[in-house]
Protein backbone atom coordinates (compact mmCIF):
# COMPACT_ATOMS: atom_id res chain seq x y z
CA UNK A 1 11.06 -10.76 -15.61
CA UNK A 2 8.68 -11.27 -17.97
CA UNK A 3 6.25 -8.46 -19.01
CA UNK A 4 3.11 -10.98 -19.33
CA UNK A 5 4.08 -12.27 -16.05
CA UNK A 6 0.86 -12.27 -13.51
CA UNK A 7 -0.31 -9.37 -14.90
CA UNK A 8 -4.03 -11.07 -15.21
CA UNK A 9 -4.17 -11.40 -11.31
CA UNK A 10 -2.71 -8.63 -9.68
CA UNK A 11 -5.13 -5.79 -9.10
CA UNK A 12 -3.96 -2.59 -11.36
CA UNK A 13 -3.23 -0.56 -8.23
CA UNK A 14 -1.27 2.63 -10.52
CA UNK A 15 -4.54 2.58 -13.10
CA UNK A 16 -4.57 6.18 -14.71
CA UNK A 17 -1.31 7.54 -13.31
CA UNK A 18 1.34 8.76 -14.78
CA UNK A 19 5.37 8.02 -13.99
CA UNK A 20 8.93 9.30 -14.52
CA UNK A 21 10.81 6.91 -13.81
CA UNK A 22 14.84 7.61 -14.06
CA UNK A 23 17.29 4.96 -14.49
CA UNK A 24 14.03 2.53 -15.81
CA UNK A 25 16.14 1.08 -18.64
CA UNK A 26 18.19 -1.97 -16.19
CA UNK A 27 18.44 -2.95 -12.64
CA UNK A 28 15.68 -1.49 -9.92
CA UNK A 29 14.72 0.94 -12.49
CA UNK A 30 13.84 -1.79 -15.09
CA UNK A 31 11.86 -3.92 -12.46
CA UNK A 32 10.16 -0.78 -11.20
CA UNK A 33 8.75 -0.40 -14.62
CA UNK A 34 8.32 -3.88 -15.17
CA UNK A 35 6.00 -4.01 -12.10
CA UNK A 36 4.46 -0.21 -12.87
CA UNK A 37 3.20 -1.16 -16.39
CA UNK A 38 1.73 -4.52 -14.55
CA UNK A 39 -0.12 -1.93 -12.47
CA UNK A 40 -1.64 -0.19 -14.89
CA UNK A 41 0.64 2.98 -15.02
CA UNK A 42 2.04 4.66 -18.25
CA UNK A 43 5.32 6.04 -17.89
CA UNK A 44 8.46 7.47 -19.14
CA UNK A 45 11.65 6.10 -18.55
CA UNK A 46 15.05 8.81 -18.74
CA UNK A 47 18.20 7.12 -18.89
CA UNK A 48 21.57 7.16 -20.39
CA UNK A 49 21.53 4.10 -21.54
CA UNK A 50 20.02 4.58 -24.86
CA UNK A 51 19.52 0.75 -26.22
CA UNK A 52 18.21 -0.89 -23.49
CA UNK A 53 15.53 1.93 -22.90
CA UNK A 54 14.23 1.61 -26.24
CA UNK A 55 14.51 -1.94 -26.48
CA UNK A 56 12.37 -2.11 -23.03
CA UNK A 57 9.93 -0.26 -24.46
CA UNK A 58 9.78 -2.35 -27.45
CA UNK A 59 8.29 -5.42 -25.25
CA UNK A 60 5.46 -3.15 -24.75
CA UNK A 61 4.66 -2.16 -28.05
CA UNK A 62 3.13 1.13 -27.93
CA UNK A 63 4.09 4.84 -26.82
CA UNK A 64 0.53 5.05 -25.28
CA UNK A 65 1.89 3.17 -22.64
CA UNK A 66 5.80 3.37 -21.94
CA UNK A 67 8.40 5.28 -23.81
CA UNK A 68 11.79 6.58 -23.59
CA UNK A 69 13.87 9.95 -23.33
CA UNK A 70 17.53 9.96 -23.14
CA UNK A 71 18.03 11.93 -19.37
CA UNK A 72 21.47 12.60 -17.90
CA UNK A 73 20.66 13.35 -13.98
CA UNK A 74 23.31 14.97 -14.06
CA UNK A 75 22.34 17.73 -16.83
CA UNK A 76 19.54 19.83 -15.15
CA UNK A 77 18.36 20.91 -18.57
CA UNK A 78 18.03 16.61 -19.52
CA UNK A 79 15.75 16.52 -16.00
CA UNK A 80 13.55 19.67 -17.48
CA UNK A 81 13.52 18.11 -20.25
CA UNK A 82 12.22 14.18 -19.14
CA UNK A 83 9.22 16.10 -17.10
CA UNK A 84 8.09 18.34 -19.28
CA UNK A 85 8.17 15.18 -22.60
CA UNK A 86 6.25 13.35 -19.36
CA UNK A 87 3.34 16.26 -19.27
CA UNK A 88 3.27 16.93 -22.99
CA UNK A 89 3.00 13.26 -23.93
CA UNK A 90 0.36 11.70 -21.13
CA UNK A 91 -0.98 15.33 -19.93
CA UNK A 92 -0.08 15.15 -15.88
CA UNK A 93 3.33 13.70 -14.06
CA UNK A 94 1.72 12.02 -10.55
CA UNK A 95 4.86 10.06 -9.34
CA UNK A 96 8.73 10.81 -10.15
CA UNK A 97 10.98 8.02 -9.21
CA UNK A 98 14.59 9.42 -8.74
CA UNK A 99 16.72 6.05 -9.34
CA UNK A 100 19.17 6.87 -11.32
CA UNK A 101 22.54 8.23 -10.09
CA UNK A 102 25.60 9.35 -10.69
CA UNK A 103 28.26 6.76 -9.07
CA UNK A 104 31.15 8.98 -9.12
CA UNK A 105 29.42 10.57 -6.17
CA UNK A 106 26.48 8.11 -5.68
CA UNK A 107 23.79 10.77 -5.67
CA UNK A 108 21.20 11.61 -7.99
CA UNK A 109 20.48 15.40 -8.57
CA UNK A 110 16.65 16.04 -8.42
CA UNK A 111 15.15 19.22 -9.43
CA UNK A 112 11.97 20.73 -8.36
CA UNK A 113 10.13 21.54 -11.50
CA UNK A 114 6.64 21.85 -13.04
CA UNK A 115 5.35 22.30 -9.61
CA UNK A 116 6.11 18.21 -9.67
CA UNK A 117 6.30 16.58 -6.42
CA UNK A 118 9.31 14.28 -6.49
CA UNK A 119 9.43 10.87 -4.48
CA UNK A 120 11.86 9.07 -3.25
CA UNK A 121 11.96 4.99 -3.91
CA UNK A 122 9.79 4.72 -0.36
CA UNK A 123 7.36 7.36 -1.71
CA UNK A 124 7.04 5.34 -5.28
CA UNK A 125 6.20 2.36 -2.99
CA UNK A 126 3.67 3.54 -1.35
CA UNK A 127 1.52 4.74 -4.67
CA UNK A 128 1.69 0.51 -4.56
CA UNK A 129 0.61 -0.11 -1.55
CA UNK A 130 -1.99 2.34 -0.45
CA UNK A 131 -3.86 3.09 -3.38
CA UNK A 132 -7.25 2.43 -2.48
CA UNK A 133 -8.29 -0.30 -5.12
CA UNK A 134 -9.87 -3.15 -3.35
CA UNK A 135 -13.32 -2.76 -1.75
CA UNK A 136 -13.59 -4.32 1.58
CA UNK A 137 -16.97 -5.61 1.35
CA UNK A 138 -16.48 -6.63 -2.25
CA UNK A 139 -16.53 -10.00 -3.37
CA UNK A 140 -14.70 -9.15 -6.96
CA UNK A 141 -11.47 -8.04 -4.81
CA UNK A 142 -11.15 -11.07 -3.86
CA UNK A 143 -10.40 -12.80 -7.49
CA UNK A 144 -8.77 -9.87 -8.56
CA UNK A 145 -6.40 -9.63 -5.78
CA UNK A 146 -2.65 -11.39 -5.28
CA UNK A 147 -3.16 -13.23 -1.90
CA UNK A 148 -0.35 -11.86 -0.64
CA UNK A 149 -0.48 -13.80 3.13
CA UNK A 150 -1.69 -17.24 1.97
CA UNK A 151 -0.12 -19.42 4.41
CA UNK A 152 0.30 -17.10 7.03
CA UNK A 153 -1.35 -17.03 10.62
CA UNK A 154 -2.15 -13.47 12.13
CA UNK A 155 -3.13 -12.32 15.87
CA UNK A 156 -5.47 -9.32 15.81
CA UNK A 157 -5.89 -7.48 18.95
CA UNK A 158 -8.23 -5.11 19.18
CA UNK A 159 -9.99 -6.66 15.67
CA UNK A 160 -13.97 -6.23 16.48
CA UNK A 161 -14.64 -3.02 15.17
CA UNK A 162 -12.50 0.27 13.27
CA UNK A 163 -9.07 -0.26 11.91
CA UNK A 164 -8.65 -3.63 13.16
CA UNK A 165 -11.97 -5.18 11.65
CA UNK A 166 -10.55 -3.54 8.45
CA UNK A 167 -7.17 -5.70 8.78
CA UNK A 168 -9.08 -8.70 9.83
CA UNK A 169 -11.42 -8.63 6.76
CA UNK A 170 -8.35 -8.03 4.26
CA UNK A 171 -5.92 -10.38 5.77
CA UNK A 172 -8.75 -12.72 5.26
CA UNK A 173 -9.07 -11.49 1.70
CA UNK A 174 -5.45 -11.73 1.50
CA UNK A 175 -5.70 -15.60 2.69
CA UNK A 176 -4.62 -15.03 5.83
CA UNK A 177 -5.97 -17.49 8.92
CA UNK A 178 -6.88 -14.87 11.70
CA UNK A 179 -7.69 -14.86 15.54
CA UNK A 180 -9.89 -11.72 16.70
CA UNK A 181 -8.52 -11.10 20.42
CA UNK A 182 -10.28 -8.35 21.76
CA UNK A 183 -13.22 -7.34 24.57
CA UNK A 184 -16.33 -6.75 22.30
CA UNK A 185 -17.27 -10.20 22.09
CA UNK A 186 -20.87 -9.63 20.40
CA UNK A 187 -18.66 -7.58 17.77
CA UNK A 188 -16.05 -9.94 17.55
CA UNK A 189 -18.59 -13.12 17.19
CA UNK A 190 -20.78 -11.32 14.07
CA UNK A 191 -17.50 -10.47 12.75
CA UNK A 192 -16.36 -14.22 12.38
CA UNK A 193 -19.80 -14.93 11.19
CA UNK A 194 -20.02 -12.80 8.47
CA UNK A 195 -16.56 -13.80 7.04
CA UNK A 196 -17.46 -17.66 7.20
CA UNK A 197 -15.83 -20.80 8.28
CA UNK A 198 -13.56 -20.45 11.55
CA UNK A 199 -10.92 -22.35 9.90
CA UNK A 200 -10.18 -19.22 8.38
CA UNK A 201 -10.94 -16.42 11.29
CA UNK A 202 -11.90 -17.60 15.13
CA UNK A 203 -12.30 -15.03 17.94
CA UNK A 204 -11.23 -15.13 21.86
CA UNK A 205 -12.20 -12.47 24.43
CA UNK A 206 -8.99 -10.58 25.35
CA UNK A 207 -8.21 -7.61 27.66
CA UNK A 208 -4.67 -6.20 26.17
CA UNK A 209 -4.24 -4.61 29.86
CA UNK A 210 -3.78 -8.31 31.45
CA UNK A 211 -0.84 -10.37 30.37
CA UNK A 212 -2.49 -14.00 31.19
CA UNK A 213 -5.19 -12.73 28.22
CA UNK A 214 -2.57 -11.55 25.85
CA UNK A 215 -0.88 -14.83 26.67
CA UNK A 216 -3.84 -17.27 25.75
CA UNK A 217 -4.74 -15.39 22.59
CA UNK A 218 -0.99 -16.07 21.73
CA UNK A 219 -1.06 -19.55 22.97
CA UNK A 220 -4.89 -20.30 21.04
CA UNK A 221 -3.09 -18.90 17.95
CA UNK A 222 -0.72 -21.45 17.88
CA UNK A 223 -2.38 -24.53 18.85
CA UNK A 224 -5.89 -24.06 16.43
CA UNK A 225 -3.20 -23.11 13.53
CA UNK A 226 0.07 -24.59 14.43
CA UNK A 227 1.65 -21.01 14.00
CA UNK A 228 1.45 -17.57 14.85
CA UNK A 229 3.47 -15.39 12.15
CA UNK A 230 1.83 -12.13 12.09
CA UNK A 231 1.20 -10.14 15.85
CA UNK A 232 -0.95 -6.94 15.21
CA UNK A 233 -1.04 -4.90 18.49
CA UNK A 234 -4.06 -2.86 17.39
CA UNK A 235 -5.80 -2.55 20.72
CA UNK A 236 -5.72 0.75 22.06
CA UNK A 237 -4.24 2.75 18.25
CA UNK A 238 -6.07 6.04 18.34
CA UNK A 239 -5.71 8.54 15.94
CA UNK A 240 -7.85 12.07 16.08
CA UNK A 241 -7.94 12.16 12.38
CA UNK A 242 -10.08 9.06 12.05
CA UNK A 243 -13.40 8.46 13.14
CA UNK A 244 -13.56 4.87 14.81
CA UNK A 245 -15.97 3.52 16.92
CA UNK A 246 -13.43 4.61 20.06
CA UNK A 247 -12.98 7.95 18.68
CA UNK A 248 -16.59 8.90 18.17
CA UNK A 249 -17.56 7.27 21.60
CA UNK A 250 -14.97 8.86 23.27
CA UNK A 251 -16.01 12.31 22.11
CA UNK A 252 -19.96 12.20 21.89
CA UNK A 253 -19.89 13.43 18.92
CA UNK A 254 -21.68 11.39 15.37
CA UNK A 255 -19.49 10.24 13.43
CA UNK A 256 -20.90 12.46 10.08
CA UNK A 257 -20.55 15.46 12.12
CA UNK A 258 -16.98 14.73 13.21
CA UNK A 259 -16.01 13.55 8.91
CA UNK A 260 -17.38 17.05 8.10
CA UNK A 261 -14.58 18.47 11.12
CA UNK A 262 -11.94 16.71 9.92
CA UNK A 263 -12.85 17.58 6.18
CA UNK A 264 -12.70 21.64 7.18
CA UNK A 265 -10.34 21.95 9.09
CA UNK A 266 -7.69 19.24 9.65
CA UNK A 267 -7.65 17.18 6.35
CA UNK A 268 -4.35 17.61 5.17
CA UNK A 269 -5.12 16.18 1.28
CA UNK A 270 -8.18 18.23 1.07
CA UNK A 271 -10.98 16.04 -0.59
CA UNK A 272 -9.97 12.91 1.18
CA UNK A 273 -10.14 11.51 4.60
CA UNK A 274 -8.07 9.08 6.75
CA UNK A 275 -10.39 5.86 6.81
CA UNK A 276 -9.04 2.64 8.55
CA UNK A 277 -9.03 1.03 5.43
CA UNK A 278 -6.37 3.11 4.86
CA UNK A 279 -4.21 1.24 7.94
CA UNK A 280 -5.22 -2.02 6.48
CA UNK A 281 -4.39 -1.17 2.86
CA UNK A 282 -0.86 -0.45 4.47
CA UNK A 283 -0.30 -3.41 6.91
CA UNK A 284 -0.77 -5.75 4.40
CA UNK A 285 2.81 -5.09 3.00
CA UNK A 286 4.50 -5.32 5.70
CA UNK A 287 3.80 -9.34 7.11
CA UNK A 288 3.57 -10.27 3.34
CA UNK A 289 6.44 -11.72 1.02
CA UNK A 290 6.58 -8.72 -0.36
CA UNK A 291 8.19 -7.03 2.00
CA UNK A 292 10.92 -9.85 3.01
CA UNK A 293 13.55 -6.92 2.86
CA UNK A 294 11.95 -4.28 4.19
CA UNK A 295 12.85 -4.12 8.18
CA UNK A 296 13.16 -0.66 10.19
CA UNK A 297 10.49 1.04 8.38
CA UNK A 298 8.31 3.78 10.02
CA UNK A 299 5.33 3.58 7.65
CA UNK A 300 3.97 6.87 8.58
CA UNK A 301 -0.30 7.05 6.94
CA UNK A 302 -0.62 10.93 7.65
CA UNK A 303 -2.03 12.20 4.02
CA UNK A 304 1.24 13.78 3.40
């Protein structure tokens, strides 16, 4: 894997974060930082295997960016050691990726140090895929960004207004061809308006509670695109800590006033709210190529 490759076109969703990444100098660990420094993240990698490290690091060039610590997992004092060369060197440690291990009893040891948060491989991922870098009513995210479902035909119940309008405008984005089913057809209508041509987004009036509505949206996906590849059952998703249009109906309450509630007293990253975006920035991963090994996953979007 090249270190030059696409690195022009992918957005730099790790930009000024910091990484320990164990086991980085071959295998996952290698292509971890491989796709890290791509990203935009500076990082250390602590391994054993002294040669290939440096020589990894080498591609790079400079220490401002990558660099390398020899780190035993097995040593506790070699762990201490990789974090705290981490902090001194780029100031902060955000994400610790615990891949190296020790095969006589396929484990890695992980110690909680520094008051650093350690993530698992999942965790890592998920600095990738939720990182709120893309704008959803910018124009620039759309050169900047991959288009990771070119190709690909989605079914968006449920896609008029909150988190599903937020999928429906980045699958778009993402070069997605999508089909609004849902009841608010005025919403639905400005929607596919707003975003253009219907060759690329088309909307049908569907009530998820009656199967013969379901079934047309299903069956219109397939004959105006040929395919259906991506089914997001969004109708009906509510979540208290977000304030959608169902939500803030539902309770009668504005939708500042109920931000400021959830800021005070149920926020569980204080400083930062759920916002459907947040869904979106998720679901894209999972019906893109990206993911073509991923199956079984729970991708839980609770702020911790």
């Amino acid at each position: 894997m090249s270190s030059n490759t696409s690195a022009s076109p992918i957005s730099k969703r790790l930009e000024g974060k910091v990484a320990l990444i164990t086991g980085g100098a071959s295998g996952i660990g290698e292509c971890t930082a491989r796709l890290f420094v791509q990203h935009g993240s500076k990082f250390l990698i602590g391994d054993v295997q002294d040669d290939l490290g440096r020589a990894l690091c080498q591609e790079y060039g400079s220490e401002e960016i990558i660099s390398y610590v020899h780190c035993n997992v097995t040593v506790d004092s070699d762990v201490q050691n990789a974090v705290d060369t981490a902090v001194s060197r780029y100031g902060k440690l955000d994400i610790m990726f615990n891949n190296a291990c020790d095969m006589a009893i396929l484990s890695a040891k992980a110690v909680n140090v520094c008051g650093t948060k350690f993530r698992c491989l999942q965790q890592a991922s998920s600095e990738l895929l939720c990182h709120h870098v893309e704008k959803m009513n910018s124009d620039s995210s759309v050169t900047l960004a991959t288009k990771r479902l070119e190709g690909k035909v989605a079914l968006i119940t449920g896609g008029a207004s909150g988190i599903g309008e937020c999928s429906a405008r980045l699958f778009v984005q993402h070069g997605a061809k999508v089909l609004i089913a849902d009841i608010q057809d005025d919403l639905g209508e400005a929607l596919c308006k707003s975003l253009g041509s219907q060759e690329s987004i088309s909307y049908i009036h569907c009530d998820v509670t009656c199967d013969s509505d379901v079934k047309n949206a299903v069956d219109m996906a397939v004959s105006k695109y040929g395919k259906l590849d991506i089914m997001f059952n969004n109708a009906g998703i509510i979540s208290r800590n977000l304030a959608t249009p169902m939500v803030i109906e539902s309770m009668g309450i504005e939708k500042r006033k109920f931000e400021e509630f959830l800021s005070s007293s149920s926020a569980i990253l204080k400083e930062s709210l759920l916002e459907p975006e947040d869904f979106a920035n998720a679901e894209i991963y999972l019906p893109s190529d990206e993911s073509k090994y991923t199956s079984g996953i729970n991708l839980v979007i609770d702020g911790g």
